[in-house]
N, C-alpha and C. Protein backbone atom coordinates (compact mmCIF):
# COMPACT_ATOMS: atom_id res chain seq x y z
N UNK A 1 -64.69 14.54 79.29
CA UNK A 1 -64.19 15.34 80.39
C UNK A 1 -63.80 14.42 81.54
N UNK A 2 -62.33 14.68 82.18
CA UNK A 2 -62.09 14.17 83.23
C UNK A 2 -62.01 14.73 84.53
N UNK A 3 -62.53 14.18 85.71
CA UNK A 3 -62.28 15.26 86.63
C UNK A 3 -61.01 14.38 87.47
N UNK A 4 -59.87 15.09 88.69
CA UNK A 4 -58.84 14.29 89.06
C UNK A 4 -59.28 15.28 90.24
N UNK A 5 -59.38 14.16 91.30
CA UNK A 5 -59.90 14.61 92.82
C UNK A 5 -58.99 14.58 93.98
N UNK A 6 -58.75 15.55 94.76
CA UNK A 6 -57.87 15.00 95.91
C UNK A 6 -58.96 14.81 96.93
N UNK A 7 -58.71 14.20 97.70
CA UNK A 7 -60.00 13.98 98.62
C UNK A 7 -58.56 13.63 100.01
N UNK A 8 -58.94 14.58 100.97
CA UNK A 8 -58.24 15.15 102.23
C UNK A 8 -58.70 14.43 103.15
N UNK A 9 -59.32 13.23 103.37
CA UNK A 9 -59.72 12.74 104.69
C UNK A 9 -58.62 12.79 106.04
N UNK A 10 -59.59 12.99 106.79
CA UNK A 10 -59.08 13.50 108.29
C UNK A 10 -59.17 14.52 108.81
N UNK A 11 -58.48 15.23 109.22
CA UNK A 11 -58.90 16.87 110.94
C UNK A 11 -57.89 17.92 110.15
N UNK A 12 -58.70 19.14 110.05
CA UNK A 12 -57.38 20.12 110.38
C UNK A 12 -57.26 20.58 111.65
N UNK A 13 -56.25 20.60 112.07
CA UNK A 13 -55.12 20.96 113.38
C UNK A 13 -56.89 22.31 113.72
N UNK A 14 -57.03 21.60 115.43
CA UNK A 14 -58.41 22.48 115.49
C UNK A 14 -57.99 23.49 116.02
N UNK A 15 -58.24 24.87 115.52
CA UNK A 15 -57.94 25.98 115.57
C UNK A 15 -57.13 26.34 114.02
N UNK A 16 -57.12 25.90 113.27
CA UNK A 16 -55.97 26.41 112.46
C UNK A 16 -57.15 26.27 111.08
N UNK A 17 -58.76 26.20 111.12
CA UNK A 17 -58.88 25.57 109.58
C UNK A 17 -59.22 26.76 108.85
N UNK A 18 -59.13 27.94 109.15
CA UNK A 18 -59.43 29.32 108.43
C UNK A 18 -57.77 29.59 108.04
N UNK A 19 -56.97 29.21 108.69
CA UNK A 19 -55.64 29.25 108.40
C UNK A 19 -55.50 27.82 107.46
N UNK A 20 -55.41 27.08 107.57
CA UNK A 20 -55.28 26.06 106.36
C UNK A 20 -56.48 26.37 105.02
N UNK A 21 -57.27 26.86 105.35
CA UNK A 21 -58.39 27.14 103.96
C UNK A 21 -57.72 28.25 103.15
N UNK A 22 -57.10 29.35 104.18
CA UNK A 22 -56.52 30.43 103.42
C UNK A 22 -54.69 29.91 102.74
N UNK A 23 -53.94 29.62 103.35
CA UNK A 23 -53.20 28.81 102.86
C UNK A 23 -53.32 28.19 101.09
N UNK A 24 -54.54 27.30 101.32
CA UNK A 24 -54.70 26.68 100.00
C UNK A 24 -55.13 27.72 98.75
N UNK A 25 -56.02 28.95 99.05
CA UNK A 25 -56.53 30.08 98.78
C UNK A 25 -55.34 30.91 97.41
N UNK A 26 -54.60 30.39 98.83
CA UNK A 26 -53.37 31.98 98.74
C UNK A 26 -52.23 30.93 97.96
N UNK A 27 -51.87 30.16 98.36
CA UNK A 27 -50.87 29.02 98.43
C UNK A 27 -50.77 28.16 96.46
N UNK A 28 -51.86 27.25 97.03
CA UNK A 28 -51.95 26.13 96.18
C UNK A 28 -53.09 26.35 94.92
N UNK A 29 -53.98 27.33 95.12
CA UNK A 29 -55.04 27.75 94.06
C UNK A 29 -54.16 28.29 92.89
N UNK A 30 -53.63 29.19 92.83
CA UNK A 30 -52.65 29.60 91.56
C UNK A 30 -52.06 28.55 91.10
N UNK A 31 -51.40 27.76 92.16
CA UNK A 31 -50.59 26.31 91.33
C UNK A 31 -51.51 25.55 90.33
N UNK A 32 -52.62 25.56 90.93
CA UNK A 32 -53.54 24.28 90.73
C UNK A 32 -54.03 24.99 88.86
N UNK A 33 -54.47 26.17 89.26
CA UNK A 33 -55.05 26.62 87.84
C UNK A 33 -53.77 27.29 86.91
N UNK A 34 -52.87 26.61 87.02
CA UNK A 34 -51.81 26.74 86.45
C UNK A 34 -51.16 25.11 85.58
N UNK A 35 -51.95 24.30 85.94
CA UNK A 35 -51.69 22.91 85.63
C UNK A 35 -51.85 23.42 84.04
N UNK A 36 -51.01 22.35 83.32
CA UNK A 36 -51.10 22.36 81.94
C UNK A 36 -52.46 21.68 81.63
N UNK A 37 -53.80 22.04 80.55
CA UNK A 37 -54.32 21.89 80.28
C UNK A 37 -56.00 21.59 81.25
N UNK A 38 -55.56 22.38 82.63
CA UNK A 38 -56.45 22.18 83.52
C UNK A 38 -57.85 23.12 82.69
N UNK A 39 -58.97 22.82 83.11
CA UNK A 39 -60.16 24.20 82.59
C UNK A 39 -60.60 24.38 83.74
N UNK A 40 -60.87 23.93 84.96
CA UNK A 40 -61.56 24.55 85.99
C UNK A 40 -61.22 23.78 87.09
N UNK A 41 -60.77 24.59 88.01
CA UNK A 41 -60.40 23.55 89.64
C UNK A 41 -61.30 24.35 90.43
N UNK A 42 -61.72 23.78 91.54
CA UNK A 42 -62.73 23.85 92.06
C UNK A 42 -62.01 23.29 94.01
N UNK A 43 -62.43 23.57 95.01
CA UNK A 43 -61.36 23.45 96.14
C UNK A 43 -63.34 23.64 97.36
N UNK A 44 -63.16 22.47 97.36
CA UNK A 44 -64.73 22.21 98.60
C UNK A 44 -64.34 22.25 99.60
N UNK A 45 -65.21 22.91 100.81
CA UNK A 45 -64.85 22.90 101.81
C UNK A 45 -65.80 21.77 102.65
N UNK A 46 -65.73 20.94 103.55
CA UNK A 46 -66.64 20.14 103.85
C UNK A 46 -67.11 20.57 105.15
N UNK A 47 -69.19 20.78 105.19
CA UNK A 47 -69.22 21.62 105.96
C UNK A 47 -70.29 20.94 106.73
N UNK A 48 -70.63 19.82 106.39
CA UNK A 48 -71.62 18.61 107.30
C UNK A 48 -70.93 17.26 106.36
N UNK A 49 -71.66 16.55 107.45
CA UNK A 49 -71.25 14.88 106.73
C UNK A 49 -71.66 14.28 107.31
N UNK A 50 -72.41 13.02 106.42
CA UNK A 50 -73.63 12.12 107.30
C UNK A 50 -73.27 11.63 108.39
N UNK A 51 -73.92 11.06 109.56
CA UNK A 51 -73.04 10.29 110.70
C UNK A 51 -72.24 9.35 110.46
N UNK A 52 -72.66 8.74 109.07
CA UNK A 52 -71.08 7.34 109.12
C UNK A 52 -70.66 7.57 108.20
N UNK A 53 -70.40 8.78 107.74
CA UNK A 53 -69.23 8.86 106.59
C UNK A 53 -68.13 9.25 107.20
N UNK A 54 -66.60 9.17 106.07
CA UNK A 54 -65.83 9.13 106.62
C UNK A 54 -65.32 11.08 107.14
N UNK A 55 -63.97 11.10 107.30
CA UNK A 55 -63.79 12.76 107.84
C UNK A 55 -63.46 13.00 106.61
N UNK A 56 -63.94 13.37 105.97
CA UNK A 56 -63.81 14.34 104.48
C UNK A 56 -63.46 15.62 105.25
N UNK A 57 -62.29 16.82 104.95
CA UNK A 57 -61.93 17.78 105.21
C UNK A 57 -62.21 19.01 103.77
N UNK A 58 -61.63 18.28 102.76
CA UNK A 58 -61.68 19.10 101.49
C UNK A 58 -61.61 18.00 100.77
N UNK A 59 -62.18 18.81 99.23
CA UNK A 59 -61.83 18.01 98.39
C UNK A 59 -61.24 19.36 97.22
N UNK A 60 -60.46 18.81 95.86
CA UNK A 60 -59.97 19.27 95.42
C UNK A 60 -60.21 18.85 93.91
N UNK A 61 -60.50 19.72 92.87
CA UNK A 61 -61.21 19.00 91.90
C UNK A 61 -60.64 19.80 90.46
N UNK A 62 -59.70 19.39 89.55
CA UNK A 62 -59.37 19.54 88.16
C UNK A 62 -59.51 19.00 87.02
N UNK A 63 -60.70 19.66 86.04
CA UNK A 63 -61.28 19.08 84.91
C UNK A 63 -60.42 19.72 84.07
N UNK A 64 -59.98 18.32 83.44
CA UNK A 64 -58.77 17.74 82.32
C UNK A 64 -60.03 17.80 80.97
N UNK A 65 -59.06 17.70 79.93
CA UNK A 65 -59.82 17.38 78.42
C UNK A 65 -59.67 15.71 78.00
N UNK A 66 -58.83 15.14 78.79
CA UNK A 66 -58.76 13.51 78.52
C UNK A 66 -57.52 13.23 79.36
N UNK A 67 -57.40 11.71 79.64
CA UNK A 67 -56.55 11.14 80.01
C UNK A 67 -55.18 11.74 80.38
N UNK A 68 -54.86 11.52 78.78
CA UNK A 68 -53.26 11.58 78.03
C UNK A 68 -52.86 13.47 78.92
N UNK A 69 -54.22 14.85 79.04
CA UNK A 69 -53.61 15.53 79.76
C UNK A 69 -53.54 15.64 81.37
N UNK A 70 -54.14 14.88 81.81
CA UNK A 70 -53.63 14.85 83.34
C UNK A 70 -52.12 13.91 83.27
N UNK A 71 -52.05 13.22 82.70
CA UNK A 71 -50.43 12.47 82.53
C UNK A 71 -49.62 13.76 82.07
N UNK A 72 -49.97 14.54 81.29
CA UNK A 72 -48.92 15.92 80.72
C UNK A 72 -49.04 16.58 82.10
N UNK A 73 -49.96 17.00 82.81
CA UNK A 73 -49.96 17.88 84.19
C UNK A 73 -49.21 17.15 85.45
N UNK A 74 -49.38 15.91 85.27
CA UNK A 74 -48.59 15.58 86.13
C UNK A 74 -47.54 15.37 86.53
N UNK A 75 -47.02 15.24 85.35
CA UNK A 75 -45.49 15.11 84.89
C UNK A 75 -44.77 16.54 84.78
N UNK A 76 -45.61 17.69 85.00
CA UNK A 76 -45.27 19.20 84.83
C UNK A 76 -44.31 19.34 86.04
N UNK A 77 -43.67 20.60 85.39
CA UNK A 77 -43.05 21.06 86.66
C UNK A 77 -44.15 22.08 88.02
N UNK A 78 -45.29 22.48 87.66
CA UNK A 78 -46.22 22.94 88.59
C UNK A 78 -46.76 22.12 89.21
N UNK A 79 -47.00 20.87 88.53
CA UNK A 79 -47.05 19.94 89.77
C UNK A 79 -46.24 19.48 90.87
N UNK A 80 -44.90 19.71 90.58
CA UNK A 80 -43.66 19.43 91.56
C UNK A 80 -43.77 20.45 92.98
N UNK A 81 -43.89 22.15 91.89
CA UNK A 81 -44.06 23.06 92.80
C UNK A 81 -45.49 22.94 94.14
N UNK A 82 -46.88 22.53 93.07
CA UNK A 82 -47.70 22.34 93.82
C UNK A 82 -47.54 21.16 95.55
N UNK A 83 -46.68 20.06 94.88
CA UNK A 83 -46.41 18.76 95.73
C UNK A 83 -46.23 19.37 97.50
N UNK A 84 -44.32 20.59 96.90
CA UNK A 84 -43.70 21.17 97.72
C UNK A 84 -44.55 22.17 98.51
N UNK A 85 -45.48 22.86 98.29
CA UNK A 85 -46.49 23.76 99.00
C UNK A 85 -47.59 22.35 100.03
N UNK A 86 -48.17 21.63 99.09
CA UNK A 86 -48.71 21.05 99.53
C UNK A 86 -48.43 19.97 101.14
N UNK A 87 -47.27 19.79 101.25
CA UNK A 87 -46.30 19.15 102.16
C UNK A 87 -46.12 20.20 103.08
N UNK A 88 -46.54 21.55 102.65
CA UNK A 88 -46.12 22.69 103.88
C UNK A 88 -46.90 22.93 104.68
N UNK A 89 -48.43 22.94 103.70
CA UNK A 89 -50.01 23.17 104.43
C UNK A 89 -50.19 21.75 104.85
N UNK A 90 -50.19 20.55 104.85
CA UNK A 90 -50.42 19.62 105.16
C UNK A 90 -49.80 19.32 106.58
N UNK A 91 -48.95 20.51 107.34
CA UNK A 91 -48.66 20.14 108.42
C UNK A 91 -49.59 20.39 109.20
N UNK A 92 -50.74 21.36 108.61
CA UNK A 92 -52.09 21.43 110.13
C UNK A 92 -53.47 20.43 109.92
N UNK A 93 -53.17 19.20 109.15
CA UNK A 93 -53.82 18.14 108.92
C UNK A 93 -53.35 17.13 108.99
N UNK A 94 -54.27 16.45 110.21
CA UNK A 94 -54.17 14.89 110.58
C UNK A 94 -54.90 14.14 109.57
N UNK A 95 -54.59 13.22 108.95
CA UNK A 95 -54.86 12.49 108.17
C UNK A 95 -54.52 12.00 106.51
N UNK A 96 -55.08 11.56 105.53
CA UNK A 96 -54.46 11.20 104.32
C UNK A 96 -54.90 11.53 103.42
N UNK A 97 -54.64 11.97 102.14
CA UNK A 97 -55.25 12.38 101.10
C UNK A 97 -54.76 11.74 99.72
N UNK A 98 -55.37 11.09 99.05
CA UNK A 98 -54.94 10.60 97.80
C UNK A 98 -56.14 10.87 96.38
N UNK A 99 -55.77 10.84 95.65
CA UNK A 99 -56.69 11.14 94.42
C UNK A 99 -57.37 9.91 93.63
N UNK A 100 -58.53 10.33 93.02
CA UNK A 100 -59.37 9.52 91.73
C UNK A 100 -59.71 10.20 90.86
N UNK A 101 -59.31 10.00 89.45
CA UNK A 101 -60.16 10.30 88.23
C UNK A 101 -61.20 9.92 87.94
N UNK A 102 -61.80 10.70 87.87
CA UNK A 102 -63.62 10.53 87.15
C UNK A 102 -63.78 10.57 85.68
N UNK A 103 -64.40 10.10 85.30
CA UNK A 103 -64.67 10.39 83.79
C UNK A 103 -66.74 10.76 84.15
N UNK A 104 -66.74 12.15 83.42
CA UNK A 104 -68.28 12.53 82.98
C UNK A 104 -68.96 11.73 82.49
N UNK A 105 -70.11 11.17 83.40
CA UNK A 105 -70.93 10.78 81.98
C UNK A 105 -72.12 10.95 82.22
N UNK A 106 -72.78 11.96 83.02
CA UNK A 106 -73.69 12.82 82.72
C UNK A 106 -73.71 14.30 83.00
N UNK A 107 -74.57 15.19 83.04
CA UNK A 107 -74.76 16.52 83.39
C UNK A 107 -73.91 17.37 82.49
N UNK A 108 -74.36 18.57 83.16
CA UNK A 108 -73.43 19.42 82.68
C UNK A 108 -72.14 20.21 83.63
């Protein structure tokens, strides 16, 4: 099992984060569980954080069956669509977001 993370560091626009949470809700959740070969996405809201960690806002989380299908999802056309939404809600957030794959190797 792979998991592929977006991790949102930085601010949402203050006043707007019930409006950017719903956004992603309404917005980008259908995209996301629409990925080819996705089984479960998962969308955190970050709601404390130690004093020296960094500004985690959200994180964003899609467990793949291997490798070879997050390369098929990514290369999808729902990912294109997802990109274009994502660039829309991303205007009430200061800061950067880029992804990591995990690979399981414990729990359930």
């Amino acid at each position: 099992m792979y998991t592929r993370c977006a991790i949102f560091e930085g601010q949402i626009t203050p006043g707007r984060e019930d409006e950017f949470f719903q956004a992603v809700e309404e917005r980008l959740l259908p995209l996301w569980k629409q990925m080819p070969h996705a089984e479960a996405v998962r969308v955190l809201r970050a709601v404390r954080h130690d004093p020296d960690a960094p500004p985690v806002a959200m994180m964003q989380e899609i467990d793949y069956p291997s490798l070879e299908a997050i390369d098929e999802a990514l290369a999808s056309p729902i990912r294109t669509q997802a990109r274009a939404v994502t660039e829309d809600i991303v205007k009430m957030f200061t800061g950067r977001f880029y992804h990591i794959v995990y690979k399981r190797q414990a729990g359930s």
